[in-house]
C-alpha atoms as a PDB file:
ATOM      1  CA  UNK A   1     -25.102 -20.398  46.259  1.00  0.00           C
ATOM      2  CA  UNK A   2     -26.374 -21.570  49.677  1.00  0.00           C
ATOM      3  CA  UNK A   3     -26.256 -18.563  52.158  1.00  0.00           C
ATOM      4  CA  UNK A   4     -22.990 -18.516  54.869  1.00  0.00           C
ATOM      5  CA  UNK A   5     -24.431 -16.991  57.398  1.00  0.00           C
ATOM      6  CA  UNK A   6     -28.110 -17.437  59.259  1.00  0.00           C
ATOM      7  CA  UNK A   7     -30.378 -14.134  58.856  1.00  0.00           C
ATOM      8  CA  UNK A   8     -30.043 -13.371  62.575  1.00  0.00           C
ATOM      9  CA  UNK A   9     -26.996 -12.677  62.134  1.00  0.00           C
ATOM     10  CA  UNK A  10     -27.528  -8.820  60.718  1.00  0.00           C
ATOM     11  CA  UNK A  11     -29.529  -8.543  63.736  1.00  0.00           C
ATOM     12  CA  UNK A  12     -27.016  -9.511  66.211  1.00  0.00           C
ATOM     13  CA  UNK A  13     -24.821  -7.518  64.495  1.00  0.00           C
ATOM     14  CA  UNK A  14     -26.716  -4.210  64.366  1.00  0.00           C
ATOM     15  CA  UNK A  15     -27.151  -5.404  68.779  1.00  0.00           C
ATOM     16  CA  UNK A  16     -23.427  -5.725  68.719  1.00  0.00           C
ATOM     17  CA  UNK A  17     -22.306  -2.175  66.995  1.00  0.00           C
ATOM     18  CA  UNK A  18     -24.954  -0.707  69.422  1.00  0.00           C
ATOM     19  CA  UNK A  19     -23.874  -2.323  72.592  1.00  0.00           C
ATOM     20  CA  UNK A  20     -20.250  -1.074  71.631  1.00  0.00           C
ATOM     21  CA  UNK A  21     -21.445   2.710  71.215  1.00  0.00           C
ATOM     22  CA  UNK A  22     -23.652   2.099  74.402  1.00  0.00           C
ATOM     23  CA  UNK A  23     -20.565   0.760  75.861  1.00  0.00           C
ATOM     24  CA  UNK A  24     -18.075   3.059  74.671  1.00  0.00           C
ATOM     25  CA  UNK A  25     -20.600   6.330  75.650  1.00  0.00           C
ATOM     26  CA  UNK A  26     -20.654   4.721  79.282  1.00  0.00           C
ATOM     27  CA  UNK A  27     -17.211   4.640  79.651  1.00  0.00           C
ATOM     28  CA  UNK A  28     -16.893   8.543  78.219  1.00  0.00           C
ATOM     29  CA  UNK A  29     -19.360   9.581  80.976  1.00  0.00           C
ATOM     30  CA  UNK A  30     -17.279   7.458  83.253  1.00  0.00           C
ATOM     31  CA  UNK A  31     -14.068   8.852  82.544  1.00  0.00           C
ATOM     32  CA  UNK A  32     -15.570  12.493  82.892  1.00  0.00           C
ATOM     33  CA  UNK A  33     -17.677  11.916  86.316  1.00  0.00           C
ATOM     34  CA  UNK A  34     -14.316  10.626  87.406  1.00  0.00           C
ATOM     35  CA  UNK A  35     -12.572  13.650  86.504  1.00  0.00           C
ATOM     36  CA  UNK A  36     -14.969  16.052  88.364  1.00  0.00           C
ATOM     37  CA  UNK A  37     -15.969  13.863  91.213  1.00  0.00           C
ATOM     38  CA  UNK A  38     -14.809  14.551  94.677  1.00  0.00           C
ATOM     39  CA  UNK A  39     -12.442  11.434  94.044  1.00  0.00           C
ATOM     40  CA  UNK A  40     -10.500  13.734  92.516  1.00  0.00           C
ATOM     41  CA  UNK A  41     -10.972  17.673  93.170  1.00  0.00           C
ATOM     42  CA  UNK A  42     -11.628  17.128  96.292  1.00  0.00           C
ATOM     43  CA  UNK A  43     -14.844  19.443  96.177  1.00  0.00           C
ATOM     44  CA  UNK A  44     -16.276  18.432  99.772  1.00  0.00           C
ATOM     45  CA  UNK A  45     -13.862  16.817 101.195  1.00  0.00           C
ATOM     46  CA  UNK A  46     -12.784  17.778 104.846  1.00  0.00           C
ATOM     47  CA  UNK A  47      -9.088  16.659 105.455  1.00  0.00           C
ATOM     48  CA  UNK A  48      -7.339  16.180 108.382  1.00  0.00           C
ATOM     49  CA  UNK A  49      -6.122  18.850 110.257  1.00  0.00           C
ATOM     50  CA  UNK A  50      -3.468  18.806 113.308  1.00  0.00           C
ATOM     51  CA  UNK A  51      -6.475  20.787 114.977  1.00  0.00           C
ATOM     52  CA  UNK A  52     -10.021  21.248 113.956  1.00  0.00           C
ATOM     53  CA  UNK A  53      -9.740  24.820 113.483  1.00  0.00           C
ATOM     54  CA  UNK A  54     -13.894  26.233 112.603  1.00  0.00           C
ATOM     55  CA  UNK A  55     -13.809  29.289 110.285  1.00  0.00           C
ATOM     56  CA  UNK A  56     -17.615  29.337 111.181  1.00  0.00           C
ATOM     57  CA  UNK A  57     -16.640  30.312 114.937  1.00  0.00           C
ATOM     58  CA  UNK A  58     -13.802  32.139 114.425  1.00  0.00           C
ATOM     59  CA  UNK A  59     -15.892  34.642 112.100  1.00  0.00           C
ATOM     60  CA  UNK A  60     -19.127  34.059 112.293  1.00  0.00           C
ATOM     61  CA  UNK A  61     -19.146  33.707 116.291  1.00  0.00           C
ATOM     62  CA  UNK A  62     -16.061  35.822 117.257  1.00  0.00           C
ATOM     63  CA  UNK A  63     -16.016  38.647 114.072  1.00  0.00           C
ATOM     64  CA  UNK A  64     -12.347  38.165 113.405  1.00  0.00           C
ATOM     65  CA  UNK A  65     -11.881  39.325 109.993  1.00  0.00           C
ATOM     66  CA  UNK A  66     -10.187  37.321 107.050  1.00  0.00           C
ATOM     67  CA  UNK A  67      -6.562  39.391 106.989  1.00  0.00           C
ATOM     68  CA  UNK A  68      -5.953  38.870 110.947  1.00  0.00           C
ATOM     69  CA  UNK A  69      -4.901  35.535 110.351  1.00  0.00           C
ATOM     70  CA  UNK A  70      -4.241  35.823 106.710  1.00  0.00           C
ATOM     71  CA  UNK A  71      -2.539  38.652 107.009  1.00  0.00           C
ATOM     72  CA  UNK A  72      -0.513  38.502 103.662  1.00  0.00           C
ATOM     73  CA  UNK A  73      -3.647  38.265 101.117  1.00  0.00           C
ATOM     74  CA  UNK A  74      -3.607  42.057  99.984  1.00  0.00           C
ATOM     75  CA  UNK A  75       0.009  42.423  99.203  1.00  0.00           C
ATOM     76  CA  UNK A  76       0.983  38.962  98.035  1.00  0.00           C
ATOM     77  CA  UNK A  77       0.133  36.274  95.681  1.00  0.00           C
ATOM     78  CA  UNK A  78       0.461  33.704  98.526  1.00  0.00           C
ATOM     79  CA  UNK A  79      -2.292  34.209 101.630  1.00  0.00           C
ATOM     80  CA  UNK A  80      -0.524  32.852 104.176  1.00  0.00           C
ATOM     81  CA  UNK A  81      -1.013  30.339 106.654  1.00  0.00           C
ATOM     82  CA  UNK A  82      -1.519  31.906 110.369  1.00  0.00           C
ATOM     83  CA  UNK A  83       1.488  31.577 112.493  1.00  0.00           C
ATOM     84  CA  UNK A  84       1.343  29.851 115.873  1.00  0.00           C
ATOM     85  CA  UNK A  85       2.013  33.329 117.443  1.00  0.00           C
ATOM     86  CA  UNK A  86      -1.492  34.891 115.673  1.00  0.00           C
ATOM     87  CA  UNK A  87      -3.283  31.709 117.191  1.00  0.00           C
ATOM     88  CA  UNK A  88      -1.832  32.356 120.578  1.00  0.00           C
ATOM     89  CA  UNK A  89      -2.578  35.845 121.136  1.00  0.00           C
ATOM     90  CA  UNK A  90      -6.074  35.120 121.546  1.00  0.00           C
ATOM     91  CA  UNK A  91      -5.619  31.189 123.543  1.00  0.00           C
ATOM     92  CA  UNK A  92      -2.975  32.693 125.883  1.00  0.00           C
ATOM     93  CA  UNK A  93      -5.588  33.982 127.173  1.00  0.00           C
ATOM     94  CA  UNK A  94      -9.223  31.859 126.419  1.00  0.00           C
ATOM     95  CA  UNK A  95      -9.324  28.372 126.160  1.00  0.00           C
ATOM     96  CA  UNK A  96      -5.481  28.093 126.930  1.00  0.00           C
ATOM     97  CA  UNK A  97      -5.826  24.639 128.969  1.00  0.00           C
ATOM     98  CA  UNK A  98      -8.221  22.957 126.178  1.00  0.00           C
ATOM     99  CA  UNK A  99      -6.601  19.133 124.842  1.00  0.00           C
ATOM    100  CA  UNK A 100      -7.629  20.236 121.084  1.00  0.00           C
ATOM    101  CA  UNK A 101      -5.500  22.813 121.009  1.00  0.00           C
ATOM    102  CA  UNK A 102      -2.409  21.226 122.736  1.00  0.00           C
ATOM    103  CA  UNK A 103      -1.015  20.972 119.324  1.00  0.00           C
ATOM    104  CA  UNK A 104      -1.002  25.179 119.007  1.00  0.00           C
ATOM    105  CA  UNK A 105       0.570  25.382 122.520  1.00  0.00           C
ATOM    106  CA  UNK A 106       2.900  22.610 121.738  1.00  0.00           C
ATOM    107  CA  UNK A 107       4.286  24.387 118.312  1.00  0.00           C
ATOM    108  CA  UNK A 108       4.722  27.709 120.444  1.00  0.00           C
ATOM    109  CA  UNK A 109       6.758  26.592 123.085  1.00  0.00           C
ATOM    110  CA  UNK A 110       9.097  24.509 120.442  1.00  0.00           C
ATOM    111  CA  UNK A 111       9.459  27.241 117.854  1.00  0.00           C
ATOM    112  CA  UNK A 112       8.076  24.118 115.374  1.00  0.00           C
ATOM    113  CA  UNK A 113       5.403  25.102 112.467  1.00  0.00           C
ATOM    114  CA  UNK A 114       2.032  23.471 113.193  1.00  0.00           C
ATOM    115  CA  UNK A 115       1.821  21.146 109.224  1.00  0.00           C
ATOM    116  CA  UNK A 116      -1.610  22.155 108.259  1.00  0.00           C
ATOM    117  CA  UNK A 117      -2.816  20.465 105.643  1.00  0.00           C
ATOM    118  CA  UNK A 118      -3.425  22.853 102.486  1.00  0.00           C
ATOM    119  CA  UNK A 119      -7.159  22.495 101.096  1.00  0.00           C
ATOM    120  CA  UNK A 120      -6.502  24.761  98.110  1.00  0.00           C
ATOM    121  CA  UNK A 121      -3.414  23.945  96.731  1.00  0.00           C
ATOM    122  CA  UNK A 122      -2.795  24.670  93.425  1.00  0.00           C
ATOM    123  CA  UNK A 123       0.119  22.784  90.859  1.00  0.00           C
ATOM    124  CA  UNK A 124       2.974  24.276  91.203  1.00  0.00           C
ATOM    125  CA  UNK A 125       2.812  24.714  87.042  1.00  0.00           C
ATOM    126  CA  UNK A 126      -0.184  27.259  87.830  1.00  0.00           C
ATOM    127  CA  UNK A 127       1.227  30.931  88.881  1.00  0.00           C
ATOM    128  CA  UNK A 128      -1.744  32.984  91.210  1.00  0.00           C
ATOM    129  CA  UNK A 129      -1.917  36.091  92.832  1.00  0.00           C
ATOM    130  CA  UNK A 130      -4.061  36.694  95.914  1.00  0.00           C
ATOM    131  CA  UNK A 131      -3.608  40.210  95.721  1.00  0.00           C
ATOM    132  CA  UNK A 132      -3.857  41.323  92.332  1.00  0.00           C
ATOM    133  CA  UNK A 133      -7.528  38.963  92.457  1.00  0.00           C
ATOM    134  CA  UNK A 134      -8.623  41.375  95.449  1.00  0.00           C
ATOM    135  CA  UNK A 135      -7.442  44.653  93.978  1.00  0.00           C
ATOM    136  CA  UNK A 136      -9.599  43.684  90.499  1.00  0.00           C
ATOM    137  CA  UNK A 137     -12.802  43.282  92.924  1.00  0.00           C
ATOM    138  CA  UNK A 138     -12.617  39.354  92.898  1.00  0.00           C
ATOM    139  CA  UNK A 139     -14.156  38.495  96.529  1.00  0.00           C
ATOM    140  CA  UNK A 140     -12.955  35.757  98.797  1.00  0.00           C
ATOM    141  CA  UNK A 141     -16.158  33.755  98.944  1.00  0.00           C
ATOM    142  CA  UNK A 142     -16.133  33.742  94.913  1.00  0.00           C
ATOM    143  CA  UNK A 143     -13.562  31.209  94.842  1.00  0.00           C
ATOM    144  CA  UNK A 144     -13.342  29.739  98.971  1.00  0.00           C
ATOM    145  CA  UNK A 145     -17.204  29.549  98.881  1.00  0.00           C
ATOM    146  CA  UNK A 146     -19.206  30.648 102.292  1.00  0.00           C
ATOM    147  CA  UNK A 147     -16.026  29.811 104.752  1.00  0.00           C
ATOM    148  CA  UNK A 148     -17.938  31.720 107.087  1.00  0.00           C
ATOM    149  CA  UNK A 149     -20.290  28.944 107.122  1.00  0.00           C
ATOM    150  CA  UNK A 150     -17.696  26.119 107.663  1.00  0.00           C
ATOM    151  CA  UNK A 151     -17.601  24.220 110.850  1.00  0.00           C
ATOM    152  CA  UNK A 152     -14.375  22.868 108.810  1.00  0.00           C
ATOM    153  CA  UNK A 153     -13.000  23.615 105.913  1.00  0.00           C
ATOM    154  CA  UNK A 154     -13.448  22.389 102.538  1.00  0.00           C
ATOM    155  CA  UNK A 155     -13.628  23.171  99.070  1.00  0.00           C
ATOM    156  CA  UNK A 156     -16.788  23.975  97.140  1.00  0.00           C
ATOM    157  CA  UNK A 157     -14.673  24.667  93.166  1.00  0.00           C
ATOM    158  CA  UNK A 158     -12.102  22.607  91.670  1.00  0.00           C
ATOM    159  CA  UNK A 159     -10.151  24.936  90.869  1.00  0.00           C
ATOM    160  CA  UNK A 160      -9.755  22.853  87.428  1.00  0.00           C
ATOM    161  CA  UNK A 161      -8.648  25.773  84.727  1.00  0.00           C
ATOM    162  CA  UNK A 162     -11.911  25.420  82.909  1.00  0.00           C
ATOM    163  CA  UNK A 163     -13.587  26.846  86.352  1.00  0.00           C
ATOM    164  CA  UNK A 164     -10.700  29.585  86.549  1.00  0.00           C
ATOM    165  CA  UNK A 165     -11.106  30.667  82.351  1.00  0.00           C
ATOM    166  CA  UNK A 166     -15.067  31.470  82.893  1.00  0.00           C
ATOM    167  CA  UNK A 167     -14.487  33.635  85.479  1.00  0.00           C
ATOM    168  CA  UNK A 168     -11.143  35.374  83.038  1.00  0.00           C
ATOM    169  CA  UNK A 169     -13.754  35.365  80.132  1.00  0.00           C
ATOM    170  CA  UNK A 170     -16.755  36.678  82.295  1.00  0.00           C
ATOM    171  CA  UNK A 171     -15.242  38.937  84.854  1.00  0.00           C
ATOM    172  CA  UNK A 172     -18.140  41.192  85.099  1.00  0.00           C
ATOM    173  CA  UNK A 173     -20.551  38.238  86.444  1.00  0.00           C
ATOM    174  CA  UNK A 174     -18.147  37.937  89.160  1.00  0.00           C
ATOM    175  CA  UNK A 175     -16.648  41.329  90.125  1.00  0.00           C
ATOM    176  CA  UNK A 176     -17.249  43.294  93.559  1.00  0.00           C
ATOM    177  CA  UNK A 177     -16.662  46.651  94.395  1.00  0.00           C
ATOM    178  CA  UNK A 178     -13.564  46.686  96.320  1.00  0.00           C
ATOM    179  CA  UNK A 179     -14.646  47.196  99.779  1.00  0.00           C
ATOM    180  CA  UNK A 180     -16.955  44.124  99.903  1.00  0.00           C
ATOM    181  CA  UNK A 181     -14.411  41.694  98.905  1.00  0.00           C
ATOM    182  CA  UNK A 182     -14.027  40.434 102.358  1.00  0.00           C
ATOM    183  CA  UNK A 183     -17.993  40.483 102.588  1.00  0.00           C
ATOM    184  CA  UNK A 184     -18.933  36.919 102.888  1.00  0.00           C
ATOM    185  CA  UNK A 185     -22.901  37.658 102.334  1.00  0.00           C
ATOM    186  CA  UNK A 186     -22.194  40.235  99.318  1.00  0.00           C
ATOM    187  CA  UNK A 187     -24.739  39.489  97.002  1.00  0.00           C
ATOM    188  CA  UNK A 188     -24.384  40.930  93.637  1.00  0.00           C
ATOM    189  CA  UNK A 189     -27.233  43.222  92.545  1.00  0.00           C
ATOM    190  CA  UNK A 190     -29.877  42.682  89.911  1.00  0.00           C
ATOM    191  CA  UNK A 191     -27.722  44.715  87.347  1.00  0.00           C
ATOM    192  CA  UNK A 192     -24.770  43.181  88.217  1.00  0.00           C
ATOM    193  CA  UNK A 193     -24.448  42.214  84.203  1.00  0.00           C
ATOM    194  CA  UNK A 194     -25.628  44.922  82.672  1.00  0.00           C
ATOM    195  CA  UNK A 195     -24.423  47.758  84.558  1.00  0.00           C
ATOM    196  CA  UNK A 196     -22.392  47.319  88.051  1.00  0.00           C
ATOM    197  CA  UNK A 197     -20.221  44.563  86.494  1.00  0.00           C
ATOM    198  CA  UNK A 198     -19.589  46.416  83.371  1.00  0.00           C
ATOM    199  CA  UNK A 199     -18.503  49.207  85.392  1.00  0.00           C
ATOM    200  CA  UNK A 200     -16.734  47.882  87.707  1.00  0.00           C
ATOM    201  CA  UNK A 201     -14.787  46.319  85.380  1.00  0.00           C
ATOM    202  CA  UNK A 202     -14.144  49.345  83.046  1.00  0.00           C
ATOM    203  CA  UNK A 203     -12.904  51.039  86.782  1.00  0.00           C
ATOM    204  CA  UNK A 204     -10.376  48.607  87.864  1.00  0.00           C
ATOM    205  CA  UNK A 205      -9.021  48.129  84.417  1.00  0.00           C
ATOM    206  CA  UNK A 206      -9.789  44.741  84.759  1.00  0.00           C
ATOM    207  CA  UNK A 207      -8.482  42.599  80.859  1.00  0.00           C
ATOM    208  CA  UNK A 208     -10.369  39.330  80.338  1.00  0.00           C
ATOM    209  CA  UNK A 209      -7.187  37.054  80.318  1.00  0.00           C
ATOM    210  CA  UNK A 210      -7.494  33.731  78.831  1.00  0.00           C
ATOM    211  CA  UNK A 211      -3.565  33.417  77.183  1.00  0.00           C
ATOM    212  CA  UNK A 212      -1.761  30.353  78.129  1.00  0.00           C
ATOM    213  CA  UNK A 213       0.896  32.072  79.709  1.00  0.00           C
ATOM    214  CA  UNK A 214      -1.226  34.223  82.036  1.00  0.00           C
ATOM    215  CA  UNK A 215      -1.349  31.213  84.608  1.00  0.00           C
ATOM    216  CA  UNK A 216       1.728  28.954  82.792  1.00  0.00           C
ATOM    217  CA  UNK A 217       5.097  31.167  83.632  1.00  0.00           C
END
């Protein structure tokens, strides 16, 4: 019986069945560098603000401390957003004739919020508390990154749940003692795993919550 096909052809198809895998791994990594680009957390990204408000001057420069302007982050889940009137107690007085912040002066003499843009913002399927994070020793730079640092403000964590679990599954790598949560340059000690974590955690009766319904309410 003659033979149907030529002998090349088990070597193109042994090329062909590779090229698919090949092809098929490609689009995998794809998919994935898609998911966790900046595309698509955000991670990096400055966004447009109605004024180009710099946490780096504001408390590196000038000292003012995280709860003057967020002045509902110990005692509720939501931070808060500073109102026109906490912005204004300070450019009444300095820089009160500057065009950049015309928008401030403009949304204090109409009564009319100032629509900043919100650079973490959570689904609204994901339930979080700002205050119970800070009362477990969970510092502000942990999850906001160096803000100090920011000229303007950006994300440096998705925020993804996979990124939230390791810190409910690990909560000794990242726990603080509760007066350096607001410390932007806390750096953990050498023993932070083996003893202060541990400890810490054991102290603030902190539970290593990974259930569903935790975050899903």
């Amino acid at each position: 019986m003659p033979q149907i096909f030529h002998r090349s052809t088990n070597s193109l198809a042994k090329i062909s069945i590779l090229a698919v895998v090949c092809g098929l791994g490609a689009l995998i990594g794809l998919a994935y560098t898609f998911d966790r680009g900046a595309f698509n957390t955000d991670v990096g990204v400055v966004k447009p603000q109605p004024v180009p408000f710099s946490h780096k001057h504001h408390v590196t420069d000038d000292g003012i401390d995280c709860r003057y302007c967020h002045t509902s982050v110990e005692t509720s889940h939501y931070a808060g957003l500073p109102a026109t009137e906490i912005c204004m107690s300070c450019h009444s007085q300095i820089w009160s004739n500057a065009t950049m912040l015309e928008p401030v002066r403009e949304s204090f003499r109409t009564g009319q919020s100032l629509a900043w843009t919100r650079v973490h913002d959570l689904p609204e399927f994901v339930y979080f508390n700002h205050s119970i994070h800070l009362k477990k020793g969970i510092g502000c730079a942990t999850c906001h990154g160096r803000v100090d640092e920011m000229p303007l403000m950006f994300k440096v964590n998705t925020l993804l749940m996979n990124w939230c679990v390791e810190c409910h599954r690990n909560p000794e790598k990242y726990i603080r003692p509760r007066e350096e949560v607001f410390n932007m340059a806390y750096q953990p000690p050498a023993d932070q795993l083996t003893n202060l974590g541990p400890k810490l955690v054991k102290l603030y009766h902190v539970q290593k919550l990974d259930d569903c319904w935790t975050c899903h309410r």
